[in-house]
PDB file of N, CA and C in Angstrom:
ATOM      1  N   UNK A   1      14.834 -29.192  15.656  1.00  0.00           N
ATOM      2  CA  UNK A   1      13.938 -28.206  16.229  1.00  0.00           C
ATOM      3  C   UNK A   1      14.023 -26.929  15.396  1.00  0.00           C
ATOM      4  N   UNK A   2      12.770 -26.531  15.129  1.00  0.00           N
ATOM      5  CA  UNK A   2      13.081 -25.220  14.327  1.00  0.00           C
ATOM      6  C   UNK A   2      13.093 -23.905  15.375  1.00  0.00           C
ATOM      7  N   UNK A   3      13.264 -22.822  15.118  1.00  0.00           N
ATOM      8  CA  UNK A   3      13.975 -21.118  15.488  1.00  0.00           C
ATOM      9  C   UNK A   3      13.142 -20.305  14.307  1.00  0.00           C
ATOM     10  N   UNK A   4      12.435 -19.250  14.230  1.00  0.00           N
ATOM     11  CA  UNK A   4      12.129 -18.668  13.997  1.00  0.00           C
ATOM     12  C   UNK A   4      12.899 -17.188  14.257  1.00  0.00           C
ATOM     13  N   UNK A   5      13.673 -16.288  13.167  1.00  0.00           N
ATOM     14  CA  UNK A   5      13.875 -14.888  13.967  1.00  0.00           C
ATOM     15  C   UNK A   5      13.696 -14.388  13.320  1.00  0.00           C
ATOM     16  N   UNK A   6      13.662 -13.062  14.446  1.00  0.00           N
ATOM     17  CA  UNK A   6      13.041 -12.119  13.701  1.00  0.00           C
ATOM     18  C   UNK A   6      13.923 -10.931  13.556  1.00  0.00           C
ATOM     19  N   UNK A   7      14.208  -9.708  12.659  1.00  0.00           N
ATOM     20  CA  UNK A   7      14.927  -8.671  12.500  1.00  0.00           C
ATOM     21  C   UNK A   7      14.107  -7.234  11.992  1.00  0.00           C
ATOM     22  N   UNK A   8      13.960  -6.550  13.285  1.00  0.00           N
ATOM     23  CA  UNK A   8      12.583  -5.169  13.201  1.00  0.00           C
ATOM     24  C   UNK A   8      13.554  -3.873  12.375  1.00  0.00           C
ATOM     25  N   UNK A   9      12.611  -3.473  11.838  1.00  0.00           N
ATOM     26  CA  UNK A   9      12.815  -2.048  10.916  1.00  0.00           C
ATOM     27  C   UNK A   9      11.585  -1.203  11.583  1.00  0.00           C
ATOM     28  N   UNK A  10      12.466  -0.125  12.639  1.00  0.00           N
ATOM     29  CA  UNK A  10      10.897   0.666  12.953  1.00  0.00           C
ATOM     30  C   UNK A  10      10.832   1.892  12.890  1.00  0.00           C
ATOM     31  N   UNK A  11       9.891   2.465  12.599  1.00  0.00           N
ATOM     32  CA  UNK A  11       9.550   3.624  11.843  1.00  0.00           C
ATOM     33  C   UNK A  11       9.613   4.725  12.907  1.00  0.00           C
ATOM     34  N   UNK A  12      10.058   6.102  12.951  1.00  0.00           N
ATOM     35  CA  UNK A  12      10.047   6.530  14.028  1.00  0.00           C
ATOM     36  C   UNK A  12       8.356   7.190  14.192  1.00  0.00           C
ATOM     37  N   UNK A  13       7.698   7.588  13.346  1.00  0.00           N
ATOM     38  CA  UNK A  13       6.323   7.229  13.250  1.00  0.00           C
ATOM     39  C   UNK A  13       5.421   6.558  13.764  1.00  0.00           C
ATOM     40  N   UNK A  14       5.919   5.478  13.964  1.00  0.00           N
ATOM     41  CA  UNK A  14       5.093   4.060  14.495  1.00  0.00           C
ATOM     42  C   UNK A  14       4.949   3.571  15.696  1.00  0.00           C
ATOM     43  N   UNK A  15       4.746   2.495  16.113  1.00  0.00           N
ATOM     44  CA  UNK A  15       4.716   2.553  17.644  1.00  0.00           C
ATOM     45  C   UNK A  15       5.762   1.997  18.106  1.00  0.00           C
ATOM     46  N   UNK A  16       6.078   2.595  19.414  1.00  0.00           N
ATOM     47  CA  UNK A  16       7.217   2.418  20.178  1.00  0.00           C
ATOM     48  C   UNK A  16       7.746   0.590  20.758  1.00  0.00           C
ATOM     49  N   UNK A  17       9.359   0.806  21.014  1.00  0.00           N
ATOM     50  CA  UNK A  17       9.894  -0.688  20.515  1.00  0.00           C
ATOM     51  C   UNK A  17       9.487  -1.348  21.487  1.00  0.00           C
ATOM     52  N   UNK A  18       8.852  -0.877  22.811  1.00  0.00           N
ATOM     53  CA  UNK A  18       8.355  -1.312  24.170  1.00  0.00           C
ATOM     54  C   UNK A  18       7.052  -2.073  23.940  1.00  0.00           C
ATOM     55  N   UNK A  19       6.337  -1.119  22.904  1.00  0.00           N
ATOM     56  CA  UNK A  19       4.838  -1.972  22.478  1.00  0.00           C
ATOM     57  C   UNK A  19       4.842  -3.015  21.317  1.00  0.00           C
ATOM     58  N   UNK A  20       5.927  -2.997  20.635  1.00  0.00           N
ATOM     59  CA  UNK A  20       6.334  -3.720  19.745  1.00  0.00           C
ATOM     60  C   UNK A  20       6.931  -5.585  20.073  1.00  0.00           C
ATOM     61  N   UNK A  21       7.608  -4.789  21.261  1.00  0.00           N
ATOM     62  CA  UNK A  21       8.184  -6.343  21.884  1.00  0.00           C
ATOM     63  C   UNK A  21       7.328  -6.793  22.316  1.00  0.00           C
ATOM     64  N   UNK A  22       6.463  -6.152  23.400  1.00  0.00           N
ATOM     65  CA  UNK A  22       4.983  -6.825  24.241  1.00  0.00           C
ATOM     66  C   UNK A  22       4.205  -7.537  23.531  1.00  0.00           C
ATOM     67  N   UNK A  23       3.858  -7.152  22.066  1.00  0.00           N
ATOM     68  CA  UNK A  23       3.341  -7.583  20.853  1.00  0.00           C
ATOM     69  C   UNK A  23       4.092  -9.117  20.803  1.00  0.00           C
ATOM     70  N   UNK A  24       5.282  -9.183  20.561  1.00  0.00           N
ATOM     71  CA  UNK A  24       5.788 -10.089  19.778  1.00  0.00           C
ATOM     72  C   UNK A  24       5.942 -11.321  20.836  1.00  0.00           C
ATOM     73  N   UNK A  25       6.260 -11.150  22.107  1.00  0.00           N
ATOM     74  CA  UNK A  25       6.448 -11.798  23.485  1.00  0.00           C
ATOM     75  C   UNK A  25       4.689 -12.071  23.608  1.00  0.00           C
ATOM     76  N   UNK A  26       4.474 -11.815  23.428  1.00  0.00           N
ATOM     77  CA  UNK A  26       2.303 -12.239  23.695  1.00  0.00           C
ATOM     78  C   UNK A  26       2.300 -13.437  22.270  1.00  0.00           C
ATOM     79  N   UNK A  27       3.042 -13.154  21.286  1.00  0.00           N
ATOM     80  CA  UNK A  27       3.129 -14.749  19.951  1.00  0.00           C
ATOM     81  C   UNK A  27       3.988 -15.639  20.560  1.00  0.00           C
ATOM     82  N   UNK A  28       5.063 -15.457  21.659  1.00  0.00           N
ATOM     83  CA  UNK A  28       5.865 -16.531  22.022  1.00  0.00           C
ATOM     84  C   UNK A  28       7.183 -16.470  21.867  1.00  0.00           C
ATOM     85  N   UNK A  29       7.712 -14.985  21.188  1.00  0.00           N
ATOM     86  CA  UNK A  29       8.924 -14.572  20.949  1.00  0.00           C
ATOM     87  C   UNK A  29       9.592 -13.991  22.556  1.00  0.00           C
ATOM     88  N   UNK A  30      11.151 -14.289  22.067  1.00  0.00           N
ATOM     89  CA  UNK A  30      11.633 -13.638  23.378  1.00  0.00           C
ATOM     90  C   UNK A  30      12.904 -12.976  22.515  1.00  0.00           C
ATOM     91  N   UNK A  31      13.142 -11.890  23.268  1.00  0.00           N
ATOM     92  CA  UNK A  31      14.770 -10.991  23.034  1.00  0.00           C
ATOM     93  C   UNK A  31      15.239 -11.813  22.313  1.00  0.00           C
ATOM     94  N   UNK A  32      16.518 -11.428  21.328  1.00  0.00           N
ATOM     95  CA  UNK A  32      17.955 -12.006  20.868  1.00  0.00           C
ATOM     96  C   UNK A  32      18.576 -10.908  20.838  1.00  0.00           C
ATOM     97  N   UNK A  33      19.842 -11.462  20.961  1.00  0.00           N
ATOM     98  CA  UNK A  33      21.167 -10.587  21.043  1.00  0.00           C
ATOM     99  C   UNK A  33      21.647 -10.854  20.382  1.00  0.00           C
ATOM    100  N   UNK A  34      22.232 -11.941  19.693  1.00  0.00           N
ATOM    101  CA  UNK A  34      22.549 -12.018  18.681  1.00  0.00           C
ATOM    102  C   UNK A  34      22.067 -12.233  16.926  1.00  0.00           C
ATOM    103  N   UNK A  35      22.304 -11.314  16.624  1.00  0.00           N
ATOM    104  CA  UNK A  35      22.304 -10.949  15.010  1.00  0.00           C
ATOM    105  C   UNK A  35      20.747 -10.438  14.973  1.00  0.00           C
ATOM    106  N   UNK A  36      19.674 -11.043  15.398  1.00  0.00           N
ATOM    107  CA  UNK A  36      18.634 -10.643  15.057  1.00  0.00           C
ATOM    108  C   UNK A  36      17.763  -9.835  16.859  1.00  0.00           C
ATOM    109  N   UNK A  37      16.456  -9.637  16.148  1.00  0.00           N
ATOM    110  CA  UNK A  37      15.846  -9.145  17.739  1.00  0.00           C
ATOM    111  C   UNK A  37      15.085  -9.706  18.265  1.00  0.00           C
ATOM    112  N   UNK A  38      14.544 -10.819  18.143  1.00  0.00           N
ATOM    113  CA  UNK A  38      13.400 -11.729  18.584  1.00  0.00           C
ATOM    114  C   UNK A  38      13.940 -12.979  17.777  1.00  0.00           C
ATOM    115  N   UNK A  39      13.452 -14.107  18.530  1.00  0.00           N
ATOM    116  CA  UNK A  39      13.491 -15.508  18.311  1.00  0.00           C
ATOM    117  C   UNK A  39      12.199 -15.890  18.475  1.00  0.00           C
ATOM    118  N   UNK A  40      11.724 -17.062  18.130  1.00  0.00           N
ATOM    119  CA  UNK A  40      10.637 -18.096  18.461  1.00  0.00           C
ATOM    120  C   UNK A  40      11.340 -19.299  18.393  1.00  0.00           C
ATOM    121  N   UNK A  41      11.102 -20.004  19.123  1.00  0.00           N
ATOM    122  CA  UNK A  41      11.291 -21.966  19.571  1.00  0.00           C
ATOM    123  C   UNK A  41      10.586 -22.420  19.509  1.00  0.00           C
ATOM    124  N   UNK A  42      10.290 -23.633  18.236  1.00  0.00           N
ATOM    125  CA  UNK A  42       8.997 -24.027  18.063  1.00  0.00           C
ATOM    126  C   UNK A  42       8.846 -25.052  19.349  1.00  0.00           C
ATOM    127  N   UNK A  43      10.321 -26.094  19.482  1.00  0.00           N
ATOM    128  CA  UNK A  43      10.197 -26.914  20.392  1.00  0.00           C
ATOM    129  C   UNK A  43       9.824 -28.426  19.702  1.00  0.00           C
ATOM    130  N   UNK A  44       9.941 -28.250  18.400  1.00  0.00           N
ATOM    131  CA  UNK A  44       9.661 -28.899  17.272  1.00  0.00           C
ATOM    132  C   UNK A  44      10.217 -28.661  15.883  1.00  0.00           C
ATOM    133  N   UNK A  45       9.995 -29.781  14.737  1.00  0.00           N
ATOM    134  CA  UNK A  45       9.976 -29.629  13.659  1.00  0.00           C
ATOM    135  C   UNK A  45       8.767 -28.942  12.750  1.00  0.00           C
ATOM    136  N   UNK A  46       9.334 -27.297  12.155  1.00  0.00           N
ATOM    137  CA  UNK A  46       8.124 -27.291  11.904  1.00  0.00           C
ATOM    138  C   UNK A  46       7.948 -27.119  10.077  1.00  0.00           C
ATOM    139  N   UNK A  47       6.413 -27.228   9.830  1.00  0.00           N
ATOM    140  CA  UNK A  47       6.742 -27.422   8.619  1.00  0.00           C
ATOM    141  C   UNK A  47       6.555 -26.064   7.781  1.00  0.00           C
ATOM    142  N   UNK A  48       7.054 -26.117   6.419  1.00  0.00           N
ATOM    143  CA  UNK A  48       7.011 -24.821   5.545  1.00  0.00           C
ATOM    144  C   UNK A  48       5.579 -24.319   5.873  1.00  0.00           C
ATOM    145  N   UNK A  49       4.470 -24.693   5.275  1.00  0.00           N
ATOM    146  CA  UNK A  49       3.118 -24.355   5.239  1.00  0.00           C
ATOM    147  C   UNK A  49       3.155 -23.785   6.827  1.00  0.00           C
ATOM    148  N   UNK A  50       3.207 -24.359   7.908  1.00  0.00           N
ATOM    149  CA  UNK A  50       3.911 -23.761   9.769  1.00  0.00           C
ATOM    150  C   UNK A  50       4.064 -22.173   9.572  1.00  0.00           C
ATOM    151  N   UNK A  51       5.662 -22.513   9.168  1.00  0.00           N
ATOM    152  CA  UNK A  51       5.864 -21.156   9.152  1.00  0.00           C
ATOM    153  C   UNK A  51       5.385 -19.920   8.040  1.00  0.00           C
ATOM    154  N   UNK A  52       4.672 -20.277   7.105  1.00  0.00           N
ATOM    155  CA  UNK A  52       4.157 -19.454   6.324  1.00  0.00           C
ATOM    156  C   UNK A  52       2.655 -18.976   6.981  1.00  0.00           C
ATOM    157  N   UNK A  53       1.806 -19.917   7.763  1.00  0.00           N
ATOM    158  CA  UNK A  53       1.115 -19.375   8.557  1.00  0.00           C
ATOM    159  C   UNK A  53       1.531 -18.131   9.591  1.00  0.00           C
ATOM    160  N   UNK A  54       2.530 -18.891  10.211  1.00  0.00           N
ATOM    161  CA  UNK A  54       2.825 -17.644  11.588  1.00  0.00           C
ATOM    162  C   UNK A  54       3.653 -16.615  10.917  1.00  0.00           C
ATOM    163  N   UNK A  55       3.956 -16.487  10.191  1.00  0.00           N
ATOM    164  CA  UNK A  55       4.435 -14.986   9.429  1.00  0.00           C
ATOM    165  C   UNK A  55       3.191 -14.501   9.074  1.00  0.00           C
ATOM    166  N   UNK A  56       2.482 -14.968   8.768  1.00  0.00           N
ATOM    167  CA  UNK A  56       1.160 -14.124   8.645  1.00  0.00           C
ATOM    168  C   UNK A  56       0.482 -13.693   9.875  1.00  0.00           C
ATOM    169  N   UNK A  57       0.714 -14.383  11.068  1.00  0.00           N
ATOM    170  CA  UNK A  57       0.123 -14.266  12.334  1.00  0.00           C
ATOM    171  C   UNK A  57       0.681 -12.921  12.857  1.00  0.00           C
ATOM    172  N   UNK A  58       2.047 -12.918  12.504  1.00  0.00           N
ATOM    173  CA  UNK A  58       3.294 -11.994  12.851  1.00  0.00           C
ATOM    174  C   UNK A  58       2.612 -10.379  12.339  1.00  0.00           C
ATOM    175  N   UNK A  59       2.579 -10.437  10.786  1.00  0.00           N
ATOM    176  CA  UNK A  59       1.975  -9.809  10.165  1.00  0.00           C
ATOM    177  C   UNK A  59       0.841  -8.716  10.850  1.00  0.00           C
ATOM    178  N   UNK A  60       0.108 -10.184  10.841  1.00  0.00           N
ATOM    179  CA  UNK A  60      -1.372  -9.190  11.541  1.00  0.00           C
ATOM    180  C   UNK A  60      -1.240  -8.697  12.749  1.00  0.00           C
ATOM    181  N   UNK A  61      -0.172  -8.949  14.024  1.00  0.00           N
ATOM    182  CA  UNK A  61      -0.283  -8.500  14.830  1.00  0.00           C
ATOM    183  C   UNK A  61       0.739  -6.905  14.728  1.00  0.00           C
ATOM    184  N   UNK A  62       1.042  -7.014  13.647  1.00  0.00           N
ATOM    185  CA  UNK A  62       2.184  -5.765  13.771  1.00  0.00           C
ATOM    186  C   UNK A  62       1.230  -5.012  12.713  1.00  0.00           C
ATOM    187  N   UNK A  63       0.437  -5.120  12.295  1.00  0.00           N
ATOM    188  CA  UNK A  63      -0.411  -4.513  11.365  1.00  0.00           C
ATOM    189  C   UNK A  63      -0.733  -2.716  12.297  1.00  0.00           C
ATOM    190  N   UNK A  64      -0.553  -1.670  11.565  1.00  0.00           N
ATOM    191  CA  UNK A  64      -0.277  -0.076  11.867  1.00  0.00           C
ATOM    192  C   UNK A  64       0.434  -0.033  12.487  1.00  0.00           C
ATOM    193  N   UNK A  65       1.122  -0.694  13.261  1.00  0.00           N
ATOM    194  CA  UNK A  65       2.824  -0.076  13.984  1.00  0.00           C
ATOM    195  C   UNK A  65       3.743   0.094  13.174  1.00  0.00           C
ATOM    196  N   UNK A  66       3.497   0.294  12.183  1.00  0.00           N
ATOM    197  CA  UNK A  66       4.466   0.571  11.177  1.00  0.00           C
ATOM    198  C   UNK A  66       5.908   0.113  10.849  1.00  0.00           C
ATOM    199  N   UNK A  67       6.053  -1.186  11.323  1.00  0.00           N
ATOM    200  CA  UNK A  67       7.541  -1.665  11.372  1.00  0.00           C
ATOM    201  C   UNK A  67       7.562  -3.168  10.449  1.00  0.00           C
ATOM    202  N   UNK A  68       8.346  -2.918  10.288  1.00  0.00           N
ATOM    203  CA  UNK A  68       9.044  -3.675   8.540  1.00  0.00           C
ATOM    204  C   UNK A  68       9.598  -4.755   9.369  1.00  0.00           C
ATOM    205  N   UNK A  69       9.798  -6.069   8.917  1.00  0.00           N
ATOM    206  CA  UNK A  69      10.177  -7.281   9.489  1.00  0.00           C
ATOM    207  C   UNK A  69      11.202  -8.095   8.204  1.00  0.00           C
ATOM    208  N   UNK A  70      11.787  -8.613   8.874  1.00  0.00           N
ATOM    209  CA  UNK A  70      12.879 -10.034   7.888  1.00  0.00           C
ATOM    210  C   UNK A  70      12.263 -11.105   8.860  1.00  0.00           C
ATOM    211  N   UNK A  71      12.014 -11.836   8.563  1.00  0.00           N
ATOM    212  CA  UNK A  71      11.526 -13.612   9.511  1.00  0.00           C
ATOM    213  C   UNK A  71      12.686 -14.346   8.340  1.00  0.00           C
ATOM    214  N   UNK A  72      13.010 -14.915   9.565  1.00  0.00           N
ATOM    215  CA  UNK A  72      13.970 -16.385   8.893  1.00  0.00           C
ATOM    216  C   UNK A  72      13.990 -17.448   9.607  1.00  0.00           C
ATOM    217  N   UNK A  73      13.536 -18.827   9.237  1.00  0.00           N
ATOM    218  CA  UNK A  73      13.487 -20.064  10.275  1.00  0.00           C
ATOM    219  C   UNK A  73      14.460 -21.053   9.802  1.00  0.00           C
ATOM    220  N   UNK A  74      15.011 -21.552  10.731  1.00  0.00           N
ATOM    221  CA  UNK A  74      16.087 -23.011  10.411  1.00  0.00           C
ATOM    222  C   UNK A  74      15.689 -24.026  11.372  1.00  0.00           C
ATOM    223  N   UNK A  75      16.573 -25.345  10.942  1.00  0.00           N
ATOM    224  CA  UNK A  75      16.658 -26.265  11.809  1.00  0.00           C
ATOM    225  C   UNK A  75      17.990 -26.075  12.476  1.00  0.00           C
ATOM    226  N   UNK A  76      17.594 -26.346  13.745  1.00  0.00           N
ATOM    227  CA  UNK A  76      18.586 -26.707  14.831  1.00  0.00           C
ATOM    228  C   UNK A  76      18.878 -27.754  15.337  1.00  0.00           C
TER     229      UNK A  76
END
């Protein structure tokens, strides 16, 4: 099963981490506590071309909130 996470850089400029999460929880992400700040569960195997789409999905939805992202996916 693949994991998607995510690790936010946010600008104090930009929009706040409340509208940021709502953002990311509306793609299917929830909290992490550990090491990173958001997860995704695909609930599946997913494939490279997969996740090179939804980083772009990621992308566009964070597009002018001004916050910088690391995405990293594994198998579990």
């Amino acid at each position: 099963m693949t994991k998607t996470y995510l690790l936010l850089q946010l600008d104090s400029e930009g929009a706040s981490y409340a509208e940021v999460a709502e953002t990311l929880e509306d793609l299917g992400f929830r909290p992490q506590t550990e090491g990173y700040d958001f997860v995704y569960e695909w609930g599946r195997a997913a494939s490279v071309s997969e996740s090179l789409d939804f980083a772009d999905r990621i992308q566009e939805a964070l597009r002018g909130k001004r916050v910088g992202f690391r995405i990293e996916s594994s198998e579990e």
